[in-house]
N, C-alpha and C. Protein backbone atom coordinates (compact mmCIF):
# COMPACT_ATOMS: atom_id res chain seq x y z
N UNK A 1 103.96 9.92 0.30
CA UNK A 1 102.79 9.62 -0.52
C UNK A 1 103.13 8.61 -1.61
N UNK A 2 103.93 8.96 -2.57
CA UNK A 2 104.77 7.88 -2.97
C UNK A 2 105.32 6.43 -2.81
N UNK A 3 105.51 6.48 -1.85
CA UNK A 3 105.95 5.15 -1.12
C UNK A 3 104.93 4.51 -0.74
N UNK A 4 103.74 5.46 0.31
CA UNK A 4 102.52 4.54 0.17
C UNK A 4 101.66 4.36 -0.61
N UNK A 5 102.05 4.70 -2.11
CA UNK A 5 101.23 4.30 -3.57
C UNK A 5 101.90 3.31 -3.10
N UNK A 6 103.04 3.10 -3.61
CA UNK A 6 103.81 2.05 -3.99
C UNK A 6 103.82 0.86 -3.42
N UNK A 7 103.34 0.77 -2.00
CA UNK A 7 103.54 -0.30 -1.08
C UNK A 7 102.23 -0.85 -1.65
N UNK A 8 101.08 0.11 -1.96
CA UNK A 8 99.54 -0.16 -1.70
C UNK A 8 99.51 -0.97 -2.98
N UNK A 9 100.26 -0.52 -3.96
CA UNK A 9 100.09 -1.26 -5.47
C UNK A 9 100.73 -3.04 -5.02
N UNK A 10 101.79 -2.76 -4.97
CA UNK A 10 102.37 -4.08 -4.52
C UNK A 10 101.23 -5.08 -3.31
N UNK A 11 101.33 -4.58 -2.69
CA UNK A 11 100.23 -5.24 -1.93
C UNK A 11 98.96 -5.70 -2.59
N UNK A 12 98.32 -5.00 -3.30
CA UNK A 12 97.15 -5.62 -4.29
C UNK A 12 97.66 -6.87 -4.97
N UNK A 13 99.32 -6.28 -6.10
CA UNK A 13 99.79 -7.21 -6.80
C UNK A 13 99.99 -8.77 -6.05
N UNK A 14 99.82 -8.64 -5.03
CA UNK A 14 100.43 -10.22 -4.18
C UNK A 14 99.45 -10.67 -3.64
N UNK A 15 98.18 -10.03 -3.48
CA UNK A 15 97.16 -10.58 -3.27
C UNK A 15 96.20 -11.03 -4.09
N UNK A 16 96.26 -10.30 -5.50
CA UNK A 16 95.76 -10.98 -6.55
C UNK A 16 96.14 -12.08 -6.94
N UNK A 17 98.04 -12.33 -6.71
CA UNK A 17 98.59 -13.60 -7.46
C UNK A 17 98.01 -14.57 -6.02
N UNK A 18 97.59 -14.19 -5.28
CA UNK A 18 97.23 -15.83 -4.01
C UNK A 18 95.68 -16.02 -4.01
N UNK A 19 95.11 -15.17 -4.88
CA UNK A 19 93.84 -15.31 -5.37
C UNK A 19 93.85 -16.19 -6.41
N UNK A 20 94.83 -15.87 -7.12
CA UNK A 20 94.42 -16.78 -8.10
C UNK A 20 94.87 -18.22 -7.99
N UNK A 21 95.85 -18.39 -7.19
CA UNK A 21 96.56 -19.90 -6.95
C UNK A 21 95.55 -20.14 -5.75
N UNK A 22 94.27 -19.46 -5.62
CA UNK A 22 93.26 -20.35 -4.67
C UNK A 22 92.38 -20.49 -5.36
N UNK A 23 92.54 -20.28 -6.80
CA UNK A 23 91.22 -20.73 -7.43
C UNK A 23 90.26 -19.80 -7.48
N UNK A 24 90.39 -18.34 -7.68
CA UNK A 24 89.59 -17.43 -7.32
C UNK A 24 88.92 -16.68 -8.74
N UNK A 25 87.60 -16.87 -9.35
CA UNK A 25 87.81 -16.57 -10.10
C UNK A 25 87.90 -15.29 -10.73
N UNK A 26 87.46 -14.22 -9.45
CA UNK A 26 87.91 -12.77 -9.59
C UNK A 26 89.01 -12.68 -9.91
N UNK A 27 89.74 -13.13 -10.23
CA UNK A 27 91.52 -12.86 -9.36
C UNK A 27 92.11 -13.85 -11.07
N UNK A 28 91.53 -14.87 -11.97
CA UNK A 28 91.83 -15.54 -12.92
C UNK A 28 92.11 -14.20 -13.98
N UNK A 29 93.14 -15.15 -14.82
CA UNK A 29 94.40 -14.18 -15.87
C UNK A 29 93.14 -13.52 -17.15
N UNK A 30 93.25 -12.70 -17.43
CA UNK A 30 92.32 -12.65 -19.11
C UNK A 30 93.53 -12.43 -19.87
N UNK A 31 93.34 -13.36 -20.91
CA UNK A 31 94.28 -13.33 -21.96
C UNK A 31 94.02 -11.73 -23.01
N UNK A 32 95.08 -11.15 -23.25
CA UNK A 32 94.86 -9.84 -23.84
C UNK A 32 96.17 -9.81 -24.97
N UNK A 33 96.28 -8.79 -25.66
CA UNK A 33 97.28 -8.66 -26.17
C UNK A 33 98.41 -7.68 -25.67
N UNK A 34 99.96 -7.40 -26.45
CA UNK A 34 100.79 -6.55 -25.50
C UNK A 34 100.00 -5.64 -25.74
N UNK A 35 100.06 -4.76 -26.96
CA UNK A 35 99.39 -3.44 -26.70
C UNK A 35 98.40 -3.37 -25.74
N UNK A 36 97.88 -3.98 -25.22
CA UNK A 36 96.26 -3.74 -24.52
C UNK A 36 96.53 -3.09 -23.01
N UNK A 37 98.38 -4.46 -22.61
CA UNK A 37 98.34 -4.68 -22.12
C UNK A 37 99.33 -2.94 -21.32
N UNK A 38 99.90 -2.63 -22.57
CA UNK A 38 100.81 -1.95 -22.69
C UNK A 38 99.80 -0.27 -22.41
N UNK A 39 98.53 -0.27 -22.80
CA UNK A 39 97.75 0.79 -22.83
C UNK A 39 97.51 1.09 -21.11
N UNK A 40 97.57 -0.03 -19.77
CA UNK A 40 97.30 0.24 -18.74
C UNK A 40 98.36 0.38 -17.89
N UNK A 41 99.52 0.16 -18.76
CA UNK A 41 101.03 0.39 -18.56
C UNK A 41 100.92 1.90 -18.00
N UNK A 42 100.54 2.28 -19.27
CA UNK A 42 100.70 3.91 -19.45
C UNK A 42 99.79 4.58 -18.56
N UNK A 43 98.39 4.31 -18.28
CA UNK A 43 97.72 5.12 -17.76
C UNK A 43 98.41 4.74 -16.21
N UNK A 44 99.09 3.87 -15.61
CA UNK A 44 99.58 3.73 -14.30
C UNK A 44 100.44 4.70 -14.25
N UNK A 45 101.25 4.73 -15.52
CA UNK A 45 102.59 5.71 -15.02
C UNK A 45 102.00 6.94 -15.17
N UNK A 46 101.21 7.80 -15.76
CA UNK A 46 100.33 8.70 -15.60
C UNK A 46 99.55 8.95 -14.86
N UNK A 47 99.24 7.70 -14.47
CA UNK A 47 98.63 8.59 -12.62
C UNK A 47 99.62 7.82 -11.24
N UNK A 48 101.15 7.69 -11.65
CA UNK A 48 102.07 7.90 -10.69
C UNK A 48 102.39 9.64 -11.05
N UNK A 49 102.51 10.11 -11.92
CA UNK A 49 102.96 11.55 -12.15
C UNK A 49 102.06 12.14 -11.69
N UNK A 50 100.34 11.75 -11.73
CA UNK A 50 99.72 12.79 -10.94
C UNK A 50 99.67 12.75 -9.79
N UNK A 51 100.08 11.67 -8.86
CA UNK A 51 100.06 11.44 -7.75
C UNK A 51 101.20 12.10 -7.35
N UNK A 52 102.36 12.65 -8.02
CA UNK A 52 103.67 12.76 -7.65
C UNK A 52 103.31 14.42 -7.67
N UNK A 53 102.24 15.19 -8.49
CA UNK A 53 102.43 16.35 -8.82
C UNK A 53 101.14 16.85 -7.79
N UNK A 54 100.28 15.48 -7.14
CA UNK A 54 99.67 16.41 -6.11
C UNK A 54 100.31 16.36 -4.95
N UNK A 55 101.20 15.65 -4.31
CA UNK A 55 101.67 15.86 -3.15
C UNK A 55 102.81 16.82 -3.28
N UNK A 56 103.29 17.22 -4.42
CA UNK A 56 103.97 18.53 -4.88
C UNK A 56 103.23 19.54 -4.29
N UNK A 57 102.36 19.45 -5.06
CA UNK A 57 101.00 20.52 -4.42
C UNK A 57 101.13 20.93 -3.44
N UNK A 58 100.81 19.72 -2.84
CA UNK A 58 100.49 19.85 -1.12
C UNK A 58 101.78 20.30 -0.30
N UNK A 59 102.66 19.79 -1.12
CA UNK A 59 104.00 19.83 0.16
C UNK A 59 104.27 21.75 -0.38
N UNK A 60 103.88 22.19 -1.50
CA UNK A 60 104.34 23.38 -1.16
C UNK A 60 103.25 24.62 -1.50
N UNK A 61 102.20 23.99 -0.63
CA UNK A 61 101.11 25.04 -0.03
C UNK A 61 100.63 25.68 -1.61
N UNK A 62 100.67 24.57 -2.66
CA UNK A 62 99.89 25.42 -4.25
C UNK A 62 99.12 25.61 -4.41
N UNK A 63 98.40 25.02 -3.53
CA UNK A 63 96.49 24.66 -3.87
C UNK A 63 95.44 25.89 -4.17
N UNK A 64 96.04 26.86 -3.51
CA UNK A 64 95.36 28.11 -3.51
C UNK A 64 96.28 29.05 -4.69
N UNK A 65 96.87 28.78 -5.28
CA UNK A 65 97.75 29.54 -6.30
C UNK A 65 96.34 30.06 -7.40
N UNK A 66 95.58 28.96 -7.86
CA UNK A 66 94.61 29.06 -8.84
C UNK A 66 92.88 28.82 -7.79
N UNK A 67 92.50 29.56 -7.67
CA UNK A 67 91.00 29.12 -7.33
C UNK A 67 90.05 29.86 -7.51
N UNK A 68 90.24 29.26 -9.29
CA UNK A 68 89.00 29.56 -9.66
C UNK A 68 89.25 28.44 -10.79
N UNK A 69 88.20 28.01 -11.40
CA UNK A 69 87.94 26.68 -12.48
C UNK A 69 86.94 27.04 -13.03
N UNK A 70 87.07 26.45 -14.99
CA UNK A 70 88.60 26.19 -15.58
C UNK A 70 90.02 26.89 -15.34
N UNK A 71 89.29 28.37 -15.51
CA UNK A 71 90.26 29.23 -15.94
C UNK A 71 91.18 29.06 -14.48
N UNK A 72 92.30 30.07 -14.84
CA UNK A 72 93.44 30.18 -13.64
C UNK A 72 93.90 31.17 -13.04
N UNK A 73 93.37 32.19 -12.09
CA UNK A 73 93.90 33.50 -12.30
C UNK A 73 92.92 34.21 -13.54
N UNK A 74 92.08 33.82 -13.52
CA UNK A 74 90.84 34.71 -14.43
C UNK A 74 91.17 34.46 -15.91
N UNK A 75 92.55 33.62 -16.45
CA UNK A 75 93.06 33.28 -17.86
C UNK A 75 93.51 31.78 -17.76
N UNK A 76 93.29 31.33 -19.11
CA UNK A 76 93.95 30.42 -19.55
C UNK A 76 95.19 29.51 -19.71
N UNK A 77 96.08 30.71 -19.47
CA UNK A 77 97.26 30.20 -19.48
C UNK A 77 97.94 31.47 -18.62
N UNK A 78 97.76 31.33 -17.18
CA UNK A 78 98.66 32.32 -16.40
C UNK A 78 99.97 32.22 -15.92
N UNK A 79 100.51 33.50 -15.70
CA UNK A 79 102.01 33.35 -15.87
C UNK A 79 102.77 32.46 -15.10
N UNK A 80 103.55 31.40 -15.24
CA UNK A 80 104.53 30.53 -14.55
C UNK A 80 105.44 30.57 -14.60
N UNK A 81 106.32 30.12 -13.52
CA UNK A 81 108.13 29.97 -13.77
C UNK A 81 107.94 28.62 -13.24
N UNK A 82 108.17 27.24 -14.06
CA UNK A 82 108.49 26.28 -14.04
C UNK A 82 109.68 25.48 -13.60
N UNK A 83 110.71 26.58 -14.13
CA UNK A 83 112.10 26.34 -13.62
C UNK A 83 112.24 26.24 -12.26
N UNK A 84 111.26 27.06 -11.29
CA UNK A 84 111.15 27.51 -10.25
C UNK A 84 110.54 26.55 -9.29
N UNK A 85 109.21 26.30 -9.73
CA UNK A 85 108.52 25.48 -9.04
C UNK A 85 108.84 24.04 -8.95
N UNK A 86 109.66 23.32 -9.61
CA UNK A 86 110.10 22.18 -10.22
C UNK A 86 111.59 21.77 -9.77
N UNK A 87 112.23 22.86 -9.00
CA UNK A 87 113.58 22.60 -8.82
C UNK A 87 112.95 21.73 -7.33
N UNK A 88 113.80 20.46 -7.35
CA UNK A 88 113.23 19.12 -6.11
C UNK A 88 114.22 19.43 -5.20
N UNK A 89 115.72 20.21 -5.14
CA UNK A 89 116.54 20.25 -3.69
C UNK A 89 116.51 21.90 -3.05
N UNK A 90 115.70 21.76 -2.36
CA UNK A 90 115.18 23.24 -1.93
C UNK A 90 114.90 23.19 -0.72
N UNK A 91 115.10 24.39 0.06
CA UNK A 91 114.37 24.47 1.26
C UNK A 91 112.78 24.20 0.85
N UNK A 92 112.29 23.80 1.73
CA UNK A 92 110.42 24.19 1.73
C UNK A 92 109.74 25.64 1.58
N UNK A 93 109.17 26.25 0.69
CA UNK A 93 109.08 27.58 0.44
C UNK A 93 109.96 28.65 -0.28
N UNK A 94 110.97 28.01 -0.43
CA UNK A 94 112.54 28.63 -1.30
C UNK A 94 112.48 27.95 -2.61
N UNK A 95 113.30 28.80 -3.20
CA UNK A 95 113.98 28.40 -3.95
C UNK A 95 115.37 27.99 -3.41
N UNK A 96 116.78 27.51 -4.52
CA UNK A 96 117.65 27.23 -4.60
C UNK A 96 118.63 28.18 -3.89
N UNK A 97 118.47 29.16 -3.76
CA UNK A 97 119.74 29.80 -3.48
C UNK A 97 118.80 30.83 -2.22
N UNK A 98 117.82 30.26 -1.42
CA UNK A 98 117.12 30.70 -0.11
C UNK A 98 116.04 31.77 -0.24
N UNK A 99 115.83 32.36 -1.41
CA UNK A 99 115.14 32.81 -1.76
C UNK A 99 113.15 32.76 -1.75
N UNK A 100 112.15 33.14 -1.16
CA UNK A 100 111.13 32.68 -1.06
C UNK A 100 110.58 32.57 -2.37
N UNK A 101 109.66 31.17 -2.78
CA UNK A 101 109.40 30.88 -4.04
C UNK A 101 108.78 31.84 -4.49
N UNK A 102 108.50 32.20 -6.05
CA UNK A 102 107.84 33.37 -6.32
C UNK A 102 106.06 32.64 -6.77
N UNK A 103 105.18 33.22 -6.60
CA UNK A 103 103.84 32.89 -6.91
C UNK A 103 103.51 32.44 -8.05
N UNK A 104 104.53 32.81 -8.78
CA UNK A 104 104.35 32.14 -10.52
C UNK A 104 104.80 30.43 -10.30
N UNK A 105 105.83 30.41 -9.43
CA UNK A 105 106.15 29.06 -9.41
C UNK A 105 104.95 27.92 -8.65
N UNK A 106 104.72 28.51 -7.69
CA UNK A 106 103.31 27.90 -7.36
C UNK A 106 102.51 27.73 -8.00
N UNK A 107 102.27 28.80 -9.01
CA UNK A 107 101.10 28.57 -9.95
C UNK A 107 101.53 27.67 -11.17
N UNK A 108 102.41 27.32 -11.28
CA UNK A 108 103.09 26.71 -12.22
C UNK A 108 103.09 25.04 -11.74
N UNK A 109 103.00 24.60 -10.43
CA UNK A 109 102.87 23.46 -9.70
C UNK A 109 101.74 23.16 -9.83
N UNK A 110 101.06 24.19 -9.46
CA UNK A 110 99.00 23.93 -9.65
C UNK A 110 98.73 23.57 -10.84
N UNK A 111 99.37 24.22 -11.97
CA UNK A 111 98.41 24.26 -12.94
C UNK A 111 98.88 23.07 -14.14
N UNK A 112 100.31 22.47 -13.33
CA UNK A 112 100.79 21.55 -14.19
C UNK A 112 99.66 19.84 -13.43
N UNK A 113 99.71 20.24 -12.30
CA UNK A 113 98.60 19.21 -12.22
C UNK A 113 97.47 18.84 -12.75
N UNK A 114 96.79 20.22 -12.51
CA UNK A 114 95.83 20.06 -13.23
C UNK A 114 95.85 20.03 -14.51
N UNK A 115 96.64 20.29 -15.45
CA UNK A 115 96.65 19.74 -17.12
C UNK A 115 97.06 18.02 -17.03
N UNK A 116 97.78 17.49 -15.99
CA UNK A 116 97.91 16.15 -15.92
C UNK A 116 96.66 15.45 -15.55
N UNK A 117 96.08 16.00 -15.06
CA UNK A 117 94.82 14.89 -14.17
C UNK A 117 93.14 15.23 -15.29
N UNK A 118 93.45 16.16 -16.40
CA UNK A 118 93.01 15.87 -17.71
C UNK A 118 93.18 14.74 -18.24
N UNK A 119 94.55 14.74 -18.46
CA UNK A 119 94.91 13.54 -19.51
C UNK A 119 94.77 12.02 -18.51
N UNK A 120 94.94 11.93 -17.46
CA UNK A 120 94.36 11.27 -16.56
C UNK A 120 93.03 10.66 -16.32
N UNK A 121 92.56 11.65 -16.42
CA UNK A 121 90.86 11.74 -16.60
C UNK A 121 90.57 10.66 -17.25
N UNK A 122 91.11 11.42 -18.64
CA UNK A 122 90.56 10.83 -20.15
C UNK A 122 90.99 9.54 -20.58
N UNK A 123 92.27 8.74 -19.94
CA UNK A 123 92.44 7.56 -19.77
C UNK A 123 91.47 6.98 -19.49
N UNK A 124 91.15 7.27 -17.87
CA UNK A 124 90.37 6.42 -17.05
C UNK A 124 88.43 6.33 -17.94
N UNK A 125 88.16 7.42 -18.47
CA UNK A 125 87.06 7.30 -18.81
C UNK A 125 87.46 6.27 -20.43
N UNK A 126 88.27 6.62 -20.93
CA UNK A 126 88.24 5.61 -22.18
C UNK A 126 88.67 4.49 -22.10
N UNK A 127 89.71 3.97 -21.23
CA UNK A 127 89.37 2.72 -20.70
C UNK A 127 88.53 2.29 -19.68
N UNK A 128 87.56 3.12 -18.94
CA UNK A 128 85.90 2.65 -18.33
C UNK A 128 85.11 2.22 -19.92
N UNK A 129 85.47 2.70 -20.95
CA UNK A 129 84.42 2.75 -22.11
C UNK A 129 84.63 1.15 -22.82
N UNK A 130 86.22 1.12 -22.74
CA UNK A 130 86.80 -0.14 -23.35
C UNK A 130 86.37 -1.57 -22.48
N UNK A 131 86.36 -1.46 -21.12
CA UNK A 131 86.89 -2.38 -19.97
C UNK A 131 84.93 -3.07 -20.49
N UNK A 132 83.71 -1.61 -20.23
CA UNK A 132 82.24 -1.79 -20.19
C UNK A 132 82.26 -2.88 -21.15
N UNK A 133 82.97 -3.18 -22.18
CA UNK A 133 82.17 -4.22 -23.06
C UNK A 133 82.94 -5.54 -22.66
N UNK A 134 83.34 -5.46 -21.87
CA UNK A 134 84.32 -7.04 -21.54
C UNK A 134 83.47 -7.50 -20.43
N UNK A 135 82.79 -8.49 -20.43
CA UNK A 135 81.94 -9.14 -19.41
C UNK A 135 82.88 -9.26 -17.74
N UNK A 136 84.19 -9.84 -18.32
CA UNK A 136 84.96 -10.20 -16.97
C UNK A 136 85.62 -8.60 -16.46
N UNK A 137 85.61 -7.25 -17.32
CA UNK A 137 85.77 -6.12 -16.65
C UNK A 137 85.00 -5.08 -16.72
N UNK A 138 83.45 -5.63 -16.86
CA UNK A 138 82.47 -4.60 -16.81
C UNK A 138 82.18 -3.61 -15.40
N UNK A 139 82.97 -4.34 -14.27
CA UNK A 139 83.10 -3.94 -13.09
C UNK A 139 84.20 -2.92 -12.96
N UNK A 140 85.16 -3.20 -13.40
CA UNK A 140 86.13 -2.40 -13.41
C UNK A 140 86.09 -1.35 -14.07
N UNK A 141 85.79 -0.96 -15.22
CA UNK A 141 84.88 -0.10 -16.40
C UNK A 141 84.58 0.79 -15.69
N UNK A 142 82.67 0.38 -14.77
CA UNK A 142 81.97 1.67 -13.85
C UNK A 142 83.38 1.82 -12.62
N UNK A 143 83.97 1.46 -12.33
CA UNK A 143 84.46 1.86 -11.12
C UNK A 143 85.82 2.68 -11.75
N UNK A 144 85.99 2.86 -13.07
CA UNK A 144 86.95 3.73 -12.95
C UNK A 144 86.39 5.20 -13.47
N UNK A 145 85.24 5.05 -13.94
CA UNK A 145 84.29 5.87 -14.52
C UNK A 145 83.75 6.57 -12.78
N UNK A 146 83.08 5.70 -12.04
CA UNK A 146 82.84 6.72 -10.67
C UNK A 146 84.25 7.53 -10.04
N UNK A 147 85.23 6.67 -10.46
CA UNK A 147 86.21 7.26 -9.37
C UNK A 147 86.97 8.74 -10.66
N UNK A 148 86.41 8.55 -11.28
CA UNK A 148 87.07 9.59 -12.48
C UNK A 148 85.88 11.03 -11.80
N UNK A 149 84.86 10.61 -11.89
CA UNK A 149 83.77 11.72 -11.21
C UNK A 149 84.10 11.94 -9.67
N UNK A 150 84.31 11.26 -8.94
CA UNK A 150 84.75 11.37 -7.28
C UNK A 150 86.06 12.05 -7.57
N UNK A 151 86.83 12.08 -8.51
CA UNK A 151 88.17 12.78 -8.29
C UNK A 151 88.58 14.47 -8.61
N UNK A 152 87.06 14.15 -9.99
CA UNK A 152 86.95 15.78 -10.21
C UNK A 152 85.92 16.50 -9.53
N UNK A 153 85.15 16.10 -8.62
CA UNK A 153 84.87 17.36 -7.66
C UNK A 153 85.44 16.99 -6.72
N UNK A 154 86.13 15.93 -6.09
CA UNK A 154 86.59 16.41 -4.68
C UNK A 154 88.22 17.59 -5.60
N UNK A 155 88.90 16.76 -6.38
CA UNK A 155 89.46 18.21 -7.05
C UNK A 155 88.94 19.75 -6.92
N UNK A 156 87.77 19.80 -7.87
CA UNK A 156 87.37 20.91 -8.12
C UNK A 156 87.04 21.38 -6.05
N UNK A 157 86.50 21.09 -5.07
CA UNK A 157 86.06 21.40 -4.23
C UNK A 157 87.41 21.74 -3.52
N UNK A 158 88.42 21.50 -3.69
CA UNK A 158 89.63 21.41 -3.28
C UNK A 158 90.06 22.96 -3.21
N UNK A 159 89.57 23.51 -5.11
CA UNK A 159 90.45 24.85 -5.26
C UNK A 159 88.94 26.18 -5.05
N UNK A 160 87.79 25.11 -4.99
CA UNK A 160 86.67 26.29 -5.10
C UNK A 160 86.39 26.62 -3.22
N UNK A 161 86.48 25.32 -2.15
CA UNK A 161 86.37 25.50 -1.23
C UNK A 161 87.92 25.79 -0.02
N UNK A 162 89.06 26.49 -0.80
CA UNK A 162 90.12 26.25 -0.47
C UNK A 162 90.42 25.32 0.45
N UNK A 163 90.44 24.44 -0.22
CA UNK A 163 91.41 22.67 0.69
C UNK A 163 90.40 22.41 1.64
N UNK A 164 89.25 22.09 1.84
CA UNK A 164 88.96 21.16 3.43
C UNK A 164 89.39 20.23 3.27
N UNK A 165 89.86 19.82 4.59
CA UNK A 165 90.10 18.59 5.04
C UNK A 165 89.55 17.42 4.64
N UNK A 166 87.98 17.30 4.60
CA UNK A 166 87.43 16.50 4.11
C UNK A 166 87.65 16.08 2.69
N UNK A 167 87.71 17.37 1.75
CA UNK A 167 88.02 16.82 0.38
C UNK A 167 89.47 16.64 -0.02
N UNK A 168 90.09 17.04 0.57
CA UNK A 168 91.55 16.74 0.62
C UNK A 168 92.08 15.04 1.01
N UNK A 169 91.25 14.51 1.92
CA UNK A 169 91.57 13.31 1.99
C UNK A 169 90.83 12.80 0.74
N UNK A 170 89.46 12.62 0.53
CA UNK A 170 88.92 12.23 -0.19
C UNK A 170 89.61 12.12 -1.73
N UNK A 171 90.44 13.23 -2.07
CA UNK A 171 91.02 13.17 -2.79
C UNK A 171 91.87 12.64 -3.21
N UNK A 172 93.09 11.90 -2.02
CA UNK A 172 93.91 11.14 -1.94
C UNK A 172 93.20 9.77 -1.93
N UNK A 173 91.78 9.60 -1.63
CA UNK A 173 91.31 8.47 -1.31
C UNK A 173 91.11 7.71 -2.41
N UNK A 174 90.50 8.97 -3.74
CA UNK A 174 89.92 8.47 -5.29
C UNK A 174 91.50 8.11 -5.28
N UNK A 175 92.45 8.64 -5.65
CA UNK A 175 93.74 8.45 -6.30
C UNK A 175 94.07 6.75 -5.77
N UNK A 176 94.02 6.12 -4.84
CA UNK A 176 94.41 5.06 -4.22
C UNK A 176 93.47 3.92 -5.08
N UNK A 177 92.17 4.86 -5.01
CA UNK A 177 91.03 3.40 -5.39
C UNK A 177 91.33 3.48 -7.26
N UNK A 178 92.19 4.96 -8.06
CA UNK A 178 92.64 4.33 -9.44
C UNK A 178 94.02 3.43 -9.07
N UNK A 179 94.77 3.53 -8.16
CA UNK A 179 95.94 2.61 -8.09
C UNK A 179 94.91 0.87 -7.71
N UNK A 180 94.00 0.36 -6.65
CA UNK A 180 93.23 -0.78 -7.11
C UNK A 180 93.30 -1.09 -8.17
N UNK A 181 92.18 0.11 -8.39
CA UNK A 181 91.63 -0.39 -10.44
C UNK A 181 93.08 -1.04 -11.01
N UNK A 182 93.37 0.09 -11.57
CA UNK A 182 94.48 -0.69 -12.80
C UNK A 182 95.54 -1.48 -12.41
N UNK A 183 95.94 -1.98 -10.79
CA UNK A 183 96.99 -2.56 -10.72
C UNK A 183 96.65 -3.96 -10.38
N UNK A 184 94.86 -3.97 -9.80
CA UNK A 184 93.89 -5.42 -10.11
C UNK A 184 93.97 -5.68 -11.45
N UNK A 185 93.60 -4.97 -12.76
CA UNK A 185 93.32 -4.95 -13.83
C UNK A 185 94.63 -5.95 -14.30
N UNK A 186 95.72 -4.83 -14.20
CA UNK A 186 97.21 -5.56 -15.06
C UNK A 186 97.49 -6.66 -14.49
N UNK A 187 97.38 -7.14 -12.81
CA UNK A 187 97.45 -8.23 -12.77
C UNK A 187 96.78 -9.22 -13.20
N UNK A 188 95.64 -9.09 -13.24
CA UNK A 188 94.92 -10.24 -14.46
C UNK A 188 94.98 -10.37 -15.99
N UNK A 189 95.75 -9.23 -16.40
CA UNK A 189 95.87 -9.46 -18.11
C UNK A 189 97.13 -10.37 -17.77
N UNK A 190 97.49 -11.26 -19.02
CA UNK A 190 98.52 -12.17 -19.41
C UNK A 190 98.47 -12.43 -21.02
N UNK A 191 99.52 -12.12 -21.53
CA UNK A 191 99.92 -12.00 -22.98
C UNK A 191 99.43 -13.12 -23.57
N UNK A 192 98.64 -12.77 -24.98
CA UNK A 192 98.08 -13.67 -25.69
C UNK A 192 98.70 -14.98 -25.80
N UNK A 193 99.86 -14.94 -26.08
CA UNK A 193 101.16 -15.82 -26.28
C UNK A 193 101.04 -16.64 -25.43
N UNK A 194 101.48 -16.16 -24.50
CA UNK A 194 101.33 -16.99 -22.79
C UNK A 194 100.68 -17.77 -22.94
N UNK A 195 99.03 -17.51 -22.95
CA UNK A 195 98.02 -18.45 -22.52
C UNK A 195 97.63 -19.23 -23.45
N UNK A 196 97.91 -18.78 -25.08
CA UNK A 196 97.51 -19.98 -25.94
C UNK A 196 98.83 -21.05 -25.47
N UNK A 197 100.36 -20.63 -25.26
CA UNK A 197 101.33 -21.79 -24.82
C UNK A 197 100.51 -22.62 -23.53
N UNK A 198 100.23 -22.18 -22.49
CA UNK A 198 99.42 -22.91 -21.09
C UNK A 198 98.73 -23.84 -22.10
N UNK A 199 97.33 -23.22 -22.77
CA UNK A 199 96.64 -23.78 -23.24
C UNK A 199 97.13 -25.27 -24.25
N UNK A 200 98.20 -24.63 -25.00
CA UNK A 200 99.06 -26.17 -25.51
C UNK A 200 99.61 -27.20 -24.82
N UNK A 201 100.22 -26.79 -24.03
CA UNK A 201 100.71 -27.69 -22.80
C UNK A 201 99.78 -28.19 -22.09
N UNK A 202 98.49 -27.98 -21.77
CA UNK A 202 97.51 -29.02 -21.34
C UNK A 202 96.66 -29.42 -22.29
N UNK A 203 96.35 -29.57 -23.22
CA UNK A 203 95.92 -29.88 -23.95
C UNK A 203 96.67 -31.12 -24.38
């Protein structure tokens, strides 16, 4: 899953840069500043961790640990072993020393996702809020704003309808279309610096 984020990001990234050396003006730089630039930095590497913590999920059957929403197990904060769920050289279903994982650790996989794909969330909707007033990313804005709503019910349908198939892909599907968004996005920002220098040099 990983790897095909990764290929899928890169692949955008190289098709944006031959967009723009064709003159494309979807695909042209917006001059921004670092921080701005540095703010979509972050929400990428934050939804590589959620992408990393749902195929966690998936690879070790968590999905059903919690199903019920908000709450988890009928509470707020139900019991986890983190140590547990989190150890990466394991049999599949074990722990470290062959042991079958204990249910806290599962629930501890579930529920760390889901506190990530909060803060996830709330990226994507506050930069949909930021992007709405920029004429050249008013597009990008609603589309991270729909895919923020497409991600929390095919989510939520995920743990209320235990896993169909259907929303299970779908789910992987929103996650791909936020890797688009922001990795179209960062390829078109270029540091203030940058473009007033371009701008001197032809001038």
């Amino acid at each position: 899953l990983m790897g095909g984020m990764l290929l899928f990001a890169l692949l955008i990234w190289f098709w944006m840069r031959e967009r723009e050396r064709a003159g494309d003006s979807r695909a042209m730089t917006i001059a921004v500043s670092g921080g701005t630039r540095a703010i979509v930095w972050i929400a990428l590497a934050a939804l590589a961790v959620q992408i990393f913590l749902g195929g966690w999920v998936s690879t070790n059957y968590a999905v059903l640990a919690c199903q019920d929403f908000p709450t988890c197990q009928g509470v707020w904060w139900p019991r986890m072993n983190f140590s547990a769920g989190f150890e990466i050289w394991r049999p599949l279903g074990q722990d470290g020393l062959g042991s079958a994982i204990p249910f806290e650790a599962l629930t501890a996989i579930h529920y760390t996702h889901r506190l990530v794909a909060y803060i996830v969330l709330a990226l994507a909707v506050w930069l949909g809020w930021r992007w709405r007033q920029h004429a050249t990313l008013r597009v990008a804005g609603l589309l991270l704003w729909v895919l923020s709503g497409w991600q929390f019910v095919t989510g939520v349908s995920n743990v209320v309808f235990d896993w169909p198939l259907l929303a299970a892909v779908s789910h992987t599907g929103g996650a791909a279309g936020f890797v688009l968004v922001l990795t179209g996005v960062l390829v078109r920002f270029s540091r203030s610096d940058a473009a007033s220098a371009v701008k001197v040099q032809g001038s």
